[in-house]
Protein backbone atom coordinates (compact mmCIF):
# COMPACT_ATOMS: atom_id res chain seq x y z
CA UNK A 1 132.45 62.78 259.77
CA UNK A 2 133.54 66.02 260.26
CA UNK A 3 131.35 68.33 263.22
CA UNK A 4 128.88 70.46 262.55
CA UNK A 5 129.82 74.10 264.10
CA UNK A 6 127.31 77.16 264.23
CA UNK A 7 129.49 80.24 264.69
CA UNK A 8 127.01 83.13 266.13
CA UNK A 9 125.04 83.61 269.23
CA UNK A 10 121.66 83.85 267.41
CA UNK A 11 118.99 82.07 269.20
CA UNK A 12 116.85 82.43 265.46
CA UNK A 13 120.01 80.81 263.45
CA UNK A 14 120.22 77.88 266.01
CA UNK A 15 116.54 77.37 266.04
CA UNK A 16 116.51 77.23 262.20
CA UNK A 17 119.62 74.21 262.13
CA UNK A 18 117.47 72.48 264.80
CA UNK A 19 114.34 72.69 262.79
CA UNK A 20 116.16 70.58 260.07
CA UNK A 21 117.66 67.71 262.98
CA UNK A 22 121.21 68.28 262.37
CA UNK A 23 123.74 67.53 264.94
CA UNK A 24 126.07 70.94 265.25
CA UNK A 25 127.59 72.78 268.13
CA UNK A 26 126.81 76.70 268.61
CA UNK A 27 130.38 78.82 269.08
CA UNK A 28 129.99 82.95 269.20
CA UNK A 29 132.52 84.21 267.40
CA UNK A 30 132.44 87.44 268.70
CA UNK A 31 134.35 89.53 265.77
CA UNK A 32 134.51 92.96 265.06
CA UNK A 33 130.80 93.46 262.69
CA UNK A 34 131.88 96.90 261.56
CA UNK A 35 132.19 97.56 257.63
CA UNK A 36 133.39 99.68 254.55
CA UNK A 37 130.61 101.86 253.47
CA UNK A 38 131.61 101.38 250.17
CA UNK A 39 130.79 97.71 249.78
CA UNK A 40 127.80 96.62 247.91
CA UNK A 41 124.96 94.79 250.58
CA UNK A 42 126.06 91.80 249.21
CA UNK A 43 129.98 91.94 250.01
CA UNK A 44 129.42 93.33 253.29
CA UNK A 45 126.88 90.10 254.44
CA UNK A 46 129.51 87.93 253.24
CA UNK A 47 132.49 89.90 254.28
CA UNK A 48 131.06 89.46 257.74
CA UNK A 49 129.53 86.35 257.81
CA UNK A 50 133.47 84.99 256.69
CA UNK A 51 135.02 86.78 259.91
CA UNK A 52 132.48 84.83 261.74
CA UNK A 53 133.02 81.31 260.41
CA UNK A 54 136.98 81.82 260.54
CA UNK A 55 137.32 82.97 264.39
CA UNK A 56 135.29 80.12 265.60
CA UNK A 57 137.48 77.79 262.68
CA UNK A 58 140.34 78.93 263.85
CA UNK A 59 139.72 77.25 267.31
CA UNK A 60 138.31 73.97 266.45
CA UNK A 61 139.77 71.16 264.29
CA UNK A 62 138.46 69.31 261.50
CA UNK A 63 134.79 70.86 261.68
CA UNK A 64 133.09 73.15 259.21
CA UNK A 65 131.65 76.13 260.32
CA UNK A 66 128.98 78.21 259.64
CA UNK A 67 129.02 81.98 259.66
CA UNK A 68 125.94 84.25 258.96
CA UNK A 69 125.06 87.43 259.09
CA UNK A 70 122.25 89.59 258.10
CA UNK A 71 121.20 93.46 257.29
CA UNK A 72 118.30 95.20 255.88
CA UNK A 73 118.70 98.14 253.07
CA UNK A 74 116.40 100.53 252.19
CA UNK A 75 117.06 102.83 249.48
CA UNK A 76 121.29 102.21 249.40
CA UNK A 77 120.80 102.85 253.68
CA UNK A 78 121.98 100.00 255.50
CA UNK A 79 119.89 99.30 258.55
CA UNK A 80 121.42 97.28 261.67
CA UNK A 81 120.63 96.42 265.02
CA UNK A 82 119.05 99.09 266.63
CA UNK A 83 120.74 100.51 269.61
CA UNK A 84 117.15 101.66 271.46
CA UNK A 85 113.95 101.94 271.65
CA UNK A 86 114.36 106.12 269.84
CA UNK A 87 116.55 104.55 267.14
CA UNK A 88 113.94 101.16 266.47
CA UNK A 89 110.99 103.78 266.37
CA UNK A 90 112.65 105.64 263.22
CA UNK A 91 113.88 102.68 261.69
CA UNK A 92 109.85 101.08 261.65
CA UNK A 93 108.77 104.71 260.10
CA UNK A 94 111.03 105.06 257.32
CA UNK A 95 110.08 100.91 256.98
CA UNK A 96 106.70 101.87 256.62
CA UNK A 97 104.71 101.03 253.55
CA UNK A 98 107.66 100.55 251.59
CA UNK A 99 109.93 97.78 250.14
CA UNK A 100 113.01 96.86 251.94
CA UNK A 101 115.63 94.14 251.18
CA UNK A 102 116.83 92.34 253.56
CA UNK A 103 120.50 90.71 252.94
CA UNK A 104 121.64 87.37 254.58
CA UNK A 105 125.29 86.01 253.80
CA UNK A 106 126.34 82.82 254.60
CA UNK A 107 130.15 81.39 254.84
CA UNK A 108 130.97 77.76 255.55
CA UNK A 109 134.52 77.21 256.10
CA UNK A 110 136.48 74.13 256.31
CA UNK A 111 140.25 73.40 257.02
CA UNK A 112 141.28 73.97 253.48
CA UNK A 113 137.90 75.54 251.93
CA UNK A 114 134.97 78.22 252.06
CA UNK A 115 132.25 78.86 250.15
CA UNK A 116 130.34 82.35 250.46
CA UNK A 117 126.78 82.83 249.00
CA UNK A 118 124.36 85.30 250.05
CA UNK A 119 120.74 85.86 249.76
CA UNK A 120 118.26 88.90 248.82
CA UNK A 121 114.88 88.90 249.89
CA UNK A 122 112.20 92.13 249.25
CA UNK A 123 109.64 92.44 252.11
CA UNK A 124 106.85 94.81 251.63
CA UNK A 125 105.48 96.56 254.82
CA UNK A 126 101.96 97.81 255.50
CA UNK A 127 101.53 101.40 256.08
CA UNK A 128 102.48 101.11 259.94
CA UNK A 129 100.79 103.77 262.46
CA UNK A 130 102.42 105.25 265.38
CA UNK A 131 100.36 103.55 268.33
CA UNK A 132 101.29 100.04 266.09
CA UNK A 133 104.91 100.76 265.63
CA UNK A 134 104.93 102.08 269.61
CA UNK A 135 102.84 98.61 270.75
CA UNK A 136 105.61 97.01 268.68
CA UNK A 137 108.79 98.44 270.32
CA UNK A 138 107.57 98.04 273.61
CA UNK A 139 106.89 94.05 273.38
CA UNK A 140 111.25 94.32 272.81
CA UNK A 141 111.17 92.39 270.26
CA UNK A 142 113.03 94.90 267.91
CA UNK A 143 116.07 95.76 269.64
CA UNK A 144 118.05 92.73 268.48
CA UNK A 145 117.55 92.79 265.23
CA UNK A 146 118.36 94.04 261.77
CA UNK A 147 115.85 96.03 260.71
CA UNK A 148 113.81 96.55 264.23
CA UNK A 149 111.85 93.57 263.26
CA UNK A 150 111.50 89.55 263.34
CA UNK A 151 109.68 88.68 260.74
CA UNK A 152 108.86 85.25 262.68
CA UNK A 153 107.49 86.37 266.03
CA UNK A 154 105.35 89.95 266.78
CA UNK A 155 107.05 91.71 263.79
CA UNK A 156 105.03 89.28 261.22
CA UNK A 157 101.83 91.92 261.55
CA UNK A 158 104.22 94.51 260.01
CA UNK A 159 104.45 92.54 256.78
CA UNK A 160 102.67 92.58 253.45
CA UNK A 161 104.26 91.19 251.48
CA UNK A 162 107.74 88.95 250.78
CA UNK A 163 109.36 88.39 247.33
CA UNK A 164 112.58 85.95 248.17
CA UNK A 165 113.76 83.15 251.03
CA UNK A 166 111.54 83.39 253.90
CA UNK A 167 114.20 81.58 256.34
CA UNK A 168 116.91 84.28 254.84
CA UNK A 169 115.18 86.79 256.53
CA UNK A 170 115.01 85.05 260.27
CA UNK A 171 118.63 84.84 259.56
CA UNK A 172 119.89 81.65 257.58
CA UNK A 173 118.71 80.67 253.87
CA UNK A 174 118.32 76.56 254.90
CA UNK A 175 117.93 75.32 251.75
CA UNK A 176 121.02 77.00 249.93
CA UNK A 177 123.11 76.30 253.12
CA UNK A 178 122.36 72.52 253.45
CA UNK A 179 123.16 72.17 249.25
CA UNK A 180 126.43 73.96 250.11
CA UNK A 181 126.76 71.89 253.15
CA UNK A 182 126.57 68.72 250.91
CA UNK A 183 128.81 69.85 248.46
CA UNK A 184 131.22 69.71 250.83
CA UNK A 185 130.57 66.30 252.00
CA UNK A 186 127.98 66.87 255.34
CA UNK A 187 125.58 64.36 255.45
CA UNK A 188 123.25 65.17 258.93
């Protein structure tokens, strides 16, 4: 059986694989995440998510490799990582008490094959406040991810609502991944 290979550093992604008791390796892949402006949320999740899986497949032999990667759009904005503490803060507020999408692509590559999927999910905020979105930044739970939130730790409170794949917003749609994953012959 081929091995199982998890190409990214994210500490969420791993934790979801585990939570299902599959037997995979974790390998950053450490690629350039810049993109075109002009791709659609969906191409740009998958675009990325493909340089992942490839670097990492490009070192390892017969082993299929996942690549994710997510990002969180408001109004046609694309909203990544933020860089500090100023640039989480206006990220909550313009977050506040509206609907966001949050896109998570997927690739899973293999010697001769990949397959690319992504997933959309709407999350609904409450109306945040300043002292909540401040109490928020400072537990530094924002500053590594899309968005300025986790929607599975602290960050939960700032949710109302979800409309979509729960797991897609932590960072890796399981279900859709482990049907893909079979399709290609990966049986835990």
């Amino acid at each position: 059986m081929k091995r199982l290979i998890l190409a990214s550093s994210s500490p969420r992604r791993k934790e979801l694989l585990e939570m299902l008791h599959l037997t995979f390796e974790v390998s950053s892949s450490d690629v350039d995440e810049s993109y075109d402006p002009l791709l659609s949320p969906e191409q740009i999740v998958m675009d990325i998510a493909s340089r992942k899986a490839k670097a990492v497949a490009n070192k390892c032999e017969a082993a299929l490799v996942i690549g994710a990667d997510t990002i969180v759009v408001l109004e046609h904005k694309v909203l990544g990582k933020p860089k500090n503490s100023e640039e989480a803060y206006d990220m909550l507020k313009l977050l506040s008490g509206k609907t966001h999408s949050v896109y998570t692509g997927v690739a899973i590559v293999d010697s001769d094959r990949e397959i690319k999927f992504y997933e959309k999910t709407d999350v609904t905020f409450w109306e945040l406040t300043d002292e909540e979105i401040t109490t928020y930044i400072q537990s530094g739970e924002p500053l590594d991810k899309a968005g300025a939130y986790g929607i599975q730790q602290l960050g939960a409170i700032l949710v109302k609502q979800i409309k979509g794949d729960y797991y897609s917003v932590v960072g890796l749609p399981l279900s859709k991944t482990v049907r893909e994953l079979k399709k290609l012959g990966f049986n835990s």
